[in-house]
Protein backbone atom coordinates (compact mmCIF):
# COMPACT_ATOMS: atom_id res chain seq x y z
CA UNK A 1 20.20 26.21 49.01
CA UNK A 2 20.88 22.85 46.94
CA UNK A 3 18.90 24.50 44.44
CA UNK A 4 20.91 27.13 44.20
CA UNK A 5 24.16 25.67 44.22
CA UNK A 6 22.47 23.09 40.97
CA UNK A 7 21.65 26.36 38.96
CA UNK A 8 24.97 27.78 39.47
CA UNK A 9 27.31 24.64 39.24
CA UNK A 10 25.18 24.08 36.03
CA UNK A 11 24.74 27.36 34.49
CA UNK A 12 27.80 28.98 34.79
CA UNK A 13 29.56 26.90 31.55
CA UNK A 14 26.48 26.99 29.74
CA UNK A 15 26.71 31.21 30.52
CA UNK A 16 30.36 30.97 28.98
CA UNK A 17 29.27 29.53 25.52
CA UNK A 18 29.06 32.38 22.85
CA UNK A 19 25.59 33.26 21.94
CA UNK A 20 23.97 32.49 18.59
CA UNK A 21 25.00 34.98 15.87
CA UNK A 22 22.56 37.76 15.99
CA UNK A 23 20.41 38.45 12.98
CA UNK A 24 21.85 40.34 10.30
CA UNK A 25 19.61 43.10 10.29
CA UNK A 26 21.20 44.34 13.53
CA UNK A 27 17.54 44.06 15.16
CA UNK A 28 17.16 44.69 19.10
CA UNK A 29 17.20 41.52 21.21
CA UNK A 30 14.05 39.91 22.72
CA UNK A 31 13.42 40.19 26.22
CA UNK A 32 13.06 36.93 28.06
CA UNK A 33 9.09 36.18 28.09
CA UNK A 34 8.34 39.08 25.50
CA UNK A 35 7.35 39.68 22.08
CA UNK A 36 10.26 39.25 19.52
CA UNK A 37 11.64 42.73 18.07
CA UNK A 38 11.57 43.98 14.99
CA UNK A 39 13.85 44.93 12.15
CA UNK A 40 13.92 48.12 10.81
CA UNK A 41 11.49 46.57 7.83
CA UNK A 42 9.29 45.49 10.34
CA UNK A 43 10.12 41.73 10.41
CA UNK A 44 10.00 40.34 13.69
CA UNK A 45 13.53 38.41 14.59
CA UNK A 46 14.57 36.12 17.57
CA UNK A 47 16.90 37.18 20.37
CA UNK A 48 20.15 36.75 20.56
CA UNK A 49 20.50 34.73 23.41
CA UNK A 50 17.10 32.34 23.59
CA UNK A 51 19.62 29.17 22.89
CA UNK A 52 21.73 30.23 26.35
CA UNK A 53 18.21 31.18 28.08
CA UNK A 54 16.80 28.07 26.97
CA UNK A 55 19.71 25.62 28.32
CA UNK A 56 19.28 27.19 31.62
CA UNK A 57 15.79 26.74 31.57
CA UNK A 58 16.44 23.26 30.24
CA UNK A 59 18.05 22.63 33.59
CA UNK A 60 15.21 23.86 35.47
CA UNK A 61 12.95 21.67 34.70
CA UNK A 62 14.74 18.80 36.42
CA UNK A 63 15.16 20.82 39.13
CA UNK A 64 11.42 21.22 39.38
CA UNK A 65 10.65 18.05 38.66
CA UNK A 66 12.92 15.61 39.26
CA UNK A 67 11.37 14.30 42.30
CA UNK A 68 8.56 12.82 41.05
CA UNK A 69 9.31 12.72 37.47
CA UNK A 70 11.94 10.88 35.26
CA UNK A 71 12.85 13.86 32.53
CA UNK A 72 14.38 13.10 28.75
CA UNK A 73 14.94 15.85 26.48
CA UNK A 74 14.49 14.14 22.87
CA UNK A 75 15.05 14.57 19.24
CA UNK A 76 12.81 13.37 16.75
CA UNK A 77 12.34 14.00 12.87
CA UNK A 78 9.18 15.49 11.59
CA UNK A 79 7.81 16.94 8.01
CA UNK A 80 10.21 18.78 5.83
CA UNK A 81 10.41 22.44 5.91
CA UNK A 82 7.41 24.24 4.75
CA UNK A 83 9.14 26.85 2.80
CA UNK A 84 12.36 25.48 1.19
CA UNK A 85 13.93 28.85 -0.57
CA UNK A 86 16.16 26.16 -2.27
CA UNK A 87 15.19 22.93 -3.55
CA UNK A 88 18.44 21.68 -4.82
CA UNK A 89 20.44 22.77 -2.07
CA UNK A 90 22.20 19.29 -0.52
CA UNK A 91 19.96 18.20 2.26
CA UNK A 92 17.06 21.20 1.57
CA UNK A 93 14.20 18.55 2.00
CA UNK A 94 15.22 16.62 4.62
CA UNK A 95 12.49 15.78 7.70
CA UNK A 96 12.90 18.28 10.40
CA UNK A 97 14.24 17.93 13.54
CA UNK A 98 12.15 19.20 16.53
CA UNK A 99 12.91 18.37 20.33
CA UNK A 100 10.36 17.54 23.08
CA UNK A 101 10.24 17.28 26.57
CA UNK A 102 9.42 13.55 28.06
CA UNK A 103 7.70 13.11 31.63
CA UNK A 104 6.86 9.73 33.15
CA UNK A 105 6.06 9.62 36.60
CA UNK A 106 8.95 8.03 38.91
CA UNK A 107 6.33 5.48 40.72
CA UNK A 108 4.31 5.10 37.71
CA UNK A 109 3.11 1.01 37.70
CA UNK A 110 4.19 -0.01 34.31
CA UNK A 111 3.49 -3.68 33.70
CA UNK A 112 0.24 -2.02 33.13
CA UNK A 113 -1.42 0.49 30.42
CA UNK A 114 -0.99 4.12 31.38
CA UNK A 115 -2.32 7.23 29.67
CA UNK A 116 -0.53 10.06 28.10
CA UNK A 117 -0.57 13.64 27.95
CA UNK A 118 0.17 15.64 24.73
CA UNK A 119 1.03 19.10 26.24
CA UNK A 120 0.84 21.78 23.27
CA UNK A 121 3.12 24.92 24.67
CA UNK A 122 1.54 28.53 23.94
CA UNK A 123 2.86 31.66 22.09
CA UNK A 124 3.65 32.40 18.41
CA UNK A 125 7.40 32.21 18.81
CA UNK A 126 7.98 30.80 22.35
CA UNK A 127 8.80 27.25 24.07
CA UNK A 128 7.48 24.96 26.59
CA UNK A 129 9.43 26.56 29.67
CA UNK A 130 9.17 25.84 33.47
CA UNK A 131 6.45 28.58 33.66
CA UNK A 132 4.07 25.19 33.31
CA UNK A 133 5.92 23.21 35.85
CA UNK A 134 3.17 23.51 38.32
CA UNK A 135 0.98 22.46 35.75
CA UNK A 136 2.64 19.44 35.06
CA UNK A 137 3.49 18.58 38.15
CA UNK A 138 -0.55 18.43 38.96
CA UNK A 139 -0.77 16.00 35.50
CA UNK A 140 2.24 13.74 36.90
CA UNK A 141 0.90 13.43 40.32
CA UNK A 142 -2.44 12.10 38.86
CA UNK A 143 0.00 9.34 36.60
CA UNK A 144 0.10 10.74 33.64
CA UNK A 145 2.77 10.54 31.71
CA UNK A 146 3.85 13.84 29.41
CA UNK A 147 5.65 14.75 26.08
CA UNK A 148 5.76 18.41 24.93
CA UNK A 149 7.23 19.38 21.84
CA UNK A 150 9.44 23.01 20.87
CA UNK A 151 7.92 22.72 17.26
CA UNK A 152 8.90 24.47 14.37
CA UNK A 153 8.86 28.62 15.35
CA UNK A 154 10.10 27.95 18.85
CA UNK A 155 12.63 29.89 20.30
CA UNK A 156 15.63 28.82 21.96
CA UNK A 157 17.46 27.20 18.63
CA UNK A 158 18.43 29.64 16.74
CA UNK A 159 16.84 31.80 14.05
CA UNK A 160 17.17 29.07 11.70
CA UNK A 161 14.60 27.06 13.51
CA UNK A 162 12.57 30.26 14.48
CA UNK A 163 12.19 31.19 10.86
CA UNK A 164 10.48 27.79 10.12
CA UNK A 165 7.43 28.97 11.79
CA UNK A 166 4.11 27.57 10.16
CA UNK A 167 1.02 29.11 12.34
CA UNK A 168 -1.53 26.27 12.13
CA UNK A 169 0.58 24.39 9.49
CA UNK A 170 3.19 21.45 9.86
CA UNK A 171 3.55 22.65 13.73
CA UNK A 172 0.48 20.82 14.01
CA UNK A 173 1.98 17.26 12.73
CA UNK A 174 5.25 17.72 14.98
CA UNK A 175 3.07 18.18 17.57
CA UNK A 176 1.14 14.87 16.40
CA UNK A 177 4.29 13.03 15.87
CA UNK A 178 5.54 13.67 19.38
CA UNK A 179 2.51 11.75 20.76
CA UNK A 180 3.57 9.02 18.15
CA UNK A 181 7.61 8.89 19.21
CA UNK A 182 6.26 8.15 22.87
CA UNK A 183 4.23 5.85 21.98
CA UNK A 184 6.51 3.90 19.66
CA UNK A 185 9.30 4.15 22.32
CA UNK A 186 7.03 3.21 25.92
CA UNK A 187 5.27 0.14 25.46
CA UNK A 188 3.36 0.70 28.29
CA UNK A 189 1.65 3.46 27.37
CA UNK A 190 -1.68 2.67 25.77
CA UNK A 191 -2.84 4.68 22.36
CA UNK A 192 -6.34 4.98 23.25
CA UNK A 193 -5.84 6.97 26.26
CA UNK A 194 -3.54 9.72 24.45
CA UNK A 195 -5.16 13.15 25.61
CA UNK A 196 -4.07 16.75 24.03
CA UNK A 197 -4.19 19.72 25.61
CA UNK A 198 -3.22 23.70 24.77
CA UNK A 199 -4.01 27.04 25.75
CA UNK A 200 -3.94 29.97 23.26
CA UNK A 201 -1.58 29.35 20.47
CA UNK A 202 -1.15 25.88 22.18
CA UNK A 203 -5.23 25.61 21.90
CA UNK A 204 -5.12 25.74 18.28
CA UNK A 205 -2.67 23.61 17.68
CA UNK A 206 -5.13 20.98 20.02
CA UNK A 207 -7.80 21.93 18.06
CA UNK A 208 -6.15 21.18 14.31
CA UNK A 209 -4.69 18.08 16.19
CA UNK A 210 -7.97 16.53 16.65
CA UNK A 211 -9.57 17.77 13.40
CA UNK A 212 -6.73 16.59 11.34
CA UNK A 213 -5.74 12.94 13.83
CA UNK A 214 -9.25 11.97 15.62
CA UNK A 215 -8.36 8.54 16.01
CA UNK A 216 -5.34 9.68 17.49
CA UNK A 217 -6.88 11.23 20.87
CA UNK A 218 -9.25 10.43 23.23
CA UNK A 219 -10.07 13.90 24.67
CA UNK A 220 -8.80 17.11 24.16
CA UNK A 221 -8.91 21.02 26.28
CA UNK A 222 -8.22 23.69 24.46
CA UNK A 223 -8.65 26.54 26.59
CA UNK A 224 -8.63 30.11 25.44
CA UNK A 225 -7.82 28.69 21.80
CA UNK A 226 -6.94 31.12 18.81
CA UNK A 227 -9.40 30.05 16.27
CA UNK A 228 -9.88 32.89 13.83
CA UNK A 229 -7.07 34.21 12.03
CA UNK A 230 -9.12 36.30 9.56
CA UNK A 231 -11.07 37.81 12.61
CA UNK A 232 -7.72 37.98 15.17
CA UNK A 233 -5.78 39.85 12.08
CA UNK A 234 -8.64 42.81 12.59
CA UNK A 235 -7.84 43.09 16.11
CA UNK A 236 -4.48 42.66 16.48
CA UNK A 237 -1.77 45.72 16.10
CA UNK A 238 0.73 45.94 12.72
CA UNK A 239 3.30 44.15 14.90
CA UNK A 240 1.25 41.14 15.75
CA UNK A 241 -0.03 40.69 12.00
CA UNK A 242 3.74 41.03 11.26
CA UNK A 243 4.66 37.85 12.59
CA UNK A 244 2.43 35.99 9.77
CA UNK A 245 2.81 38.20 7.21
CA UNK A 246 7.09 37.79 7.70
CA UNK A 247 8.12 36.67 4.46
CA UNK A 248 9.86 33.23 6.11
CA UNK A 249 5.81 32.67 6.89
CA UNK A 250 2.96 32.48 5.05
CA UNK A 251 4.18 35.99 3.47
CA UNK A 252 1.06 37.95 2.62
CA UNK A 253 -1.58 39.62 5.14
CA UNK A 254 -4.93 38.41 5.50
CA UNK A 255 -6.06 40.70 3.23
CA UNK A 256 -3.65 39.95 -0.03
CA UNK A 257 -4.53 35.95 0.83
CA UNK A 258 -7.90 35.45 3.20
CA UNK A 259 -8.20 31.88 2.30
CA UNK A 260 -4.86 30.65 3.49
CA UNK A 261 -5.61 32.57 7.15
CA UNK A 262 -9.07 30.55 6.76
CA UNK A 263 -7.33 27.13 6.39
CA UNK A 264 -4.92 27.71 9.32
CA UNK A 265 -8.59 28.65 11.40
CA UNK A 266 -10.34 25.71 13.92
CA UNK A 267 -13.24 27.51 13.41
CA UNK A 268 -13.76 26.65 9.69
CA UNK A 269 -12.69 22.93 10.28
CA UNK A 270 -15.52 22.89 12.86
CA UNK A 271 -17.55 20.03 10.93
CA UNK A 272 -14.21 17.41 11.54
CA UNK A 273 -14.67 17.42 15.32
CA UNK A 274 -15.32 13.43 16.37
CA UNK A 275 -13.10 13.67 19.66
CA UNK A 276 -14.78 14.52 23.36
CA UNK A 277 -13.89 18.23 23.67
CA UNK A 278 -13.81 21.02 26.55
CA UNK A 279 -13.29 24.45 25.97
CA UNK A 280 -12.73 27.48 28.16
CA UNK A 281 -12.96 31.31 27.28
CA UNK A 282 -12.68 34.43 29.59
CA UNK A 283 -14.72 37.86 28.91
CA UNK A 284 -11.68 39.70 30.33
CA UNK A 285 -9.07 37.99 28.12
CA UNK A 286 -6.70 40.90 26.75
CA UNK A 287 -5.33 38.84 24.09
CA UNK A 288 -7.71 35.96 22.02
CA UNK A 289 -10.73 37.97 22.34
CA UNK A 290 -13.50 36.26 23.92
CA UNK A 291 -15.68 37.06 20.62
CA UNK A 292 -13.23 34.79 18.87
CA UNK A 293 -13.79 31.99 20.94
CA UNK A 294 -17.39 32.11 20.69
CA UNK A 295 -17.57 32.07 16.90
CA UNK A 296 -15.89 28.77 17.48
CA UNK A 297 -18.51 27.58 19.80
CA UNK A 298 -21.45 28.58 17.52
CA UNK A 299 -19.90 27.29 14.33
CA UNK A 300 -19.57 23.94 16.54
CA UNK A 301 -23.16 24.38 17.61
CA UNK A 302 -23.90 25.06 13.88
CA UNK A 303 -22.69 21.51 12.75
CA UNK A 304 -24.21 19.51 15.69
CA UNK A 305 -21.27 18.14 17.50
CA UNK A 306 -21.59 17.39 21.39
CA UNK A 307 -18.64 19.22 23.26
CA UNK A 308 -18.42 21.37 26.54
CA UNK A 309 -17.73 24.53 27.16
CA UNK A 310 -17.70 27.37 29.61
CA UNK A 311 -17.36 30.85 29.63
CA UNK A 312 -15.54 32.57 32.46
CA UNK A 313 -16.71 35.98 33.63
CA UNK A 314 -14.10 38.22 34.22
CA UNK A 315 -12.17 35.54 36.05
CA UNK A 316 -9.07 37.09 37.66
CA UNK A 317 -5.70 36.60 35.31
CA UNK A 318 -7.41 37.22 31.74
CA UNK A 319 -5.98 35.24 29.25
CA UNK A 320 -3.74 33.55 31.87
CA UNK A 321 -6.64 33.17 34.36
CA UNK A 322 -6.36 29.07 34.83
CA UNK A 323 -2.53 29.11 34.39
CA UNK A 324 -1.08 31.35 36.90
CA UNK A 325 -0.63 29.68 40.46
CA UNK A 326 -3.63 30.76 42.42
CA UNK A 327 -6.25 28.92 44.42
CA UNK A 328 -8.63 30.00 42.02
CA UNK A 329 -6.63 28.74 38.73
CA UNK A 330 -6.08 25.46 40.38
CA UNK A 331 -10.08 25.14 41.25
CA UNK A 332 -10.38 25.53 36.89
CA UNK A 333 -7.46 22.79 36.56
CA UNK A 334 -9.12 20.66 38.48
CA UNK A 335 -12.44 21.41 36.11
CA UNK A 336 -10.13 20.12 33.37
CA UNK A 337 -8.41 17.00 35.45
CA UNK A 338 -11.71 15.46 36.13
CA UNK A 339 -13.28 16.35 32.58
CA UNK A 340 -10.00 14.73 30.77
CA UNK A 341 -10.34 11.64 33.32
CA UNK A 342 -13.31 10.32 32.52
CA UNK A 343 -11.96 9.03 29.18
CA UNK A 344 -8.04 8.82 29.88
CA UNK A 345 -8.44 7.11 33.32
CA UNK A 346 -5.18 7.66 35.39
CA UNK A 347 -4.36 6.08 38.29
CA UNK A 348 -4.96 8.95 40.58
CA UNK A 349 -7.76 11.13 39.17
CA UNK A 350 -8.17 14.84 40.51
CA UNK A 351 -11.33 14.90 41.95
């Protein structure tokens, strides 16, 4: 009932702010959770209201949380736009901003050196949203503390910032530099115990993290990672393609420019891994392909690094399988918890 009385004492000014101007092509808005509609030219645009649906969810969290968590919504500056149409505009190459979540456990002991999560939220254009709040919860309860950045592409700021998407790109280093603000802001958290961790989208960006910043992490999950654009670009339907192909993105399909889809690829930076990895992959997943995954595993094999791996069969959930709140998804967590202990070392290990 409290709960209730929170969302609606809370929500109901945020509710009365005008939305952000819709895009000028008149396109359809995005439903909540969904893929983001097209314009008539094919060029995928963000809803209208993902700044009002992200406030509320904003306020979720600390009603999720707060119990056990001290929540901070921050602002940091990362790498300048990818794409700057204008150069000499006033400002056009100014560091970006990005926001991030911050978690730190309530009864977290800090006169001593704790570890820290770098969460890495999924979907092309999405957000970290309370849809992981379980999952958190199960990270703060072992001590860890948590930052999660909305990098560039994320919804819930307006089509400016949704229209600095770069797939694979600069994304990674915000994500990278939000593991950085924490620990140039919490003393007490200790740099070689930084951990990253992603599914999907969110398991790329893990992936390029560690190939790009090894010295930054020491272990990293990446479970049902994208890691071939070239291959995922055969696979995928017109609309999907369309969202890297947008001209505010890298602007050409995979077949007008194969090598830039090959940079933005884990697989082909499979010779840089040098940080303890463990990867999951599910036959049944509907959406990165479980062929995709294991072209990353083989091109690892290929180059000799030490990592582990498994391969679920037709676990229930497909591509969500170990992120849903089941019995059986917790049972995989808890695969991950123990694997990502024995180098981070928090205070109250899954086991």
């Amino acid at each position: 009932m409290l709960k209730l009385l929170a969302i609606s004492a809370f929500s109901l000014p945020l509710l009365a702010q005008p939305p952000a101007a819709p895009p000028s092509s008149g396109a359809p808005a995005q439903a909540q959770g969904g893929a983001p509609a097209a314009s008539a030219a094919g060029v995928p645009q963000p809803a209208a209201n993902d700044e009002i649906l992200k406030r509320i969810d904003d306020l979720m969290w600390r009603l999720s949380l707060d119990d056990i968590a001290a929540i901070d919504k921050i602002e940091y500056t990362s790498l300048p736009p990818a794409r700057i149409p204008n150069p000499k505009a006033p400002g056009a190459g100014n560091p970006l901003i990005i926001r991030a979540y911050t978690f730190i456990p309530k009864n977290l002991d800090r006169s001593r050196k704790q570890p820290l999560i770098v969460f890495c939220h999924q979907g092309v254009h999405a957000n970290e949203d309370t849809r992981d709040a379980h999952v958190f919860r199960e990270l703060l309860e072992q001590g860890y503390s948590i930052v999660s950045a909305d990098y560039r592409g994320s919804t819930g700021y307006g089509r400016g910032f949704y229209e600095q998407i770069d797939y694979g790109g600069r994304e990674v280093d915000d994500v990278y530099l939000a593991g950085q603000w924490m620990l140039d802001n919490y003393p007490f958290l200790d740099p070689k115990r930084v951990g990253i961790v992603g599914s999907s989208h969110g398991g790329l960006i893990t992936l390029m993290n560690i190939f790009a910043h090894p010295q930054a992490y020491a272990a990293a999950y990446a479970g049902v990672p994208v890691s071939d654009l070239v291959a995922r670009m055969g696979y995928e339907p017109p609309g999907y393609q369309s969202l890297y192909s947008a001209p505010y993105h890298i602007g050409k399909t995979v077949r007008e420019d194969v090598m830039e889809y090959r940079r933005r690829s884990p697989v082909f930076h499979a010779k840089e891994l040098n940080t303890p990895l463990l990867i999951h992959t599910n036959t049944n997943d509907e959406d990165v392909n479980v062929l995709e995954v294991q072209h990353l595993i083989e091109a690892l094999k290929a180059e000799g690094k030490k990592f582990d791996y498994k391969i679920y069969d037709d676990a229930p959930g497909g591509h969500y399988f170990n992120r849903i709140d089941t019995k059986a998804a917790r049972e995989s967590r808890r695969e991950i918890w123990r694997f990502l202990a024995q180098y981070l070392k928090p205070d109250h290990a899954a086991k």
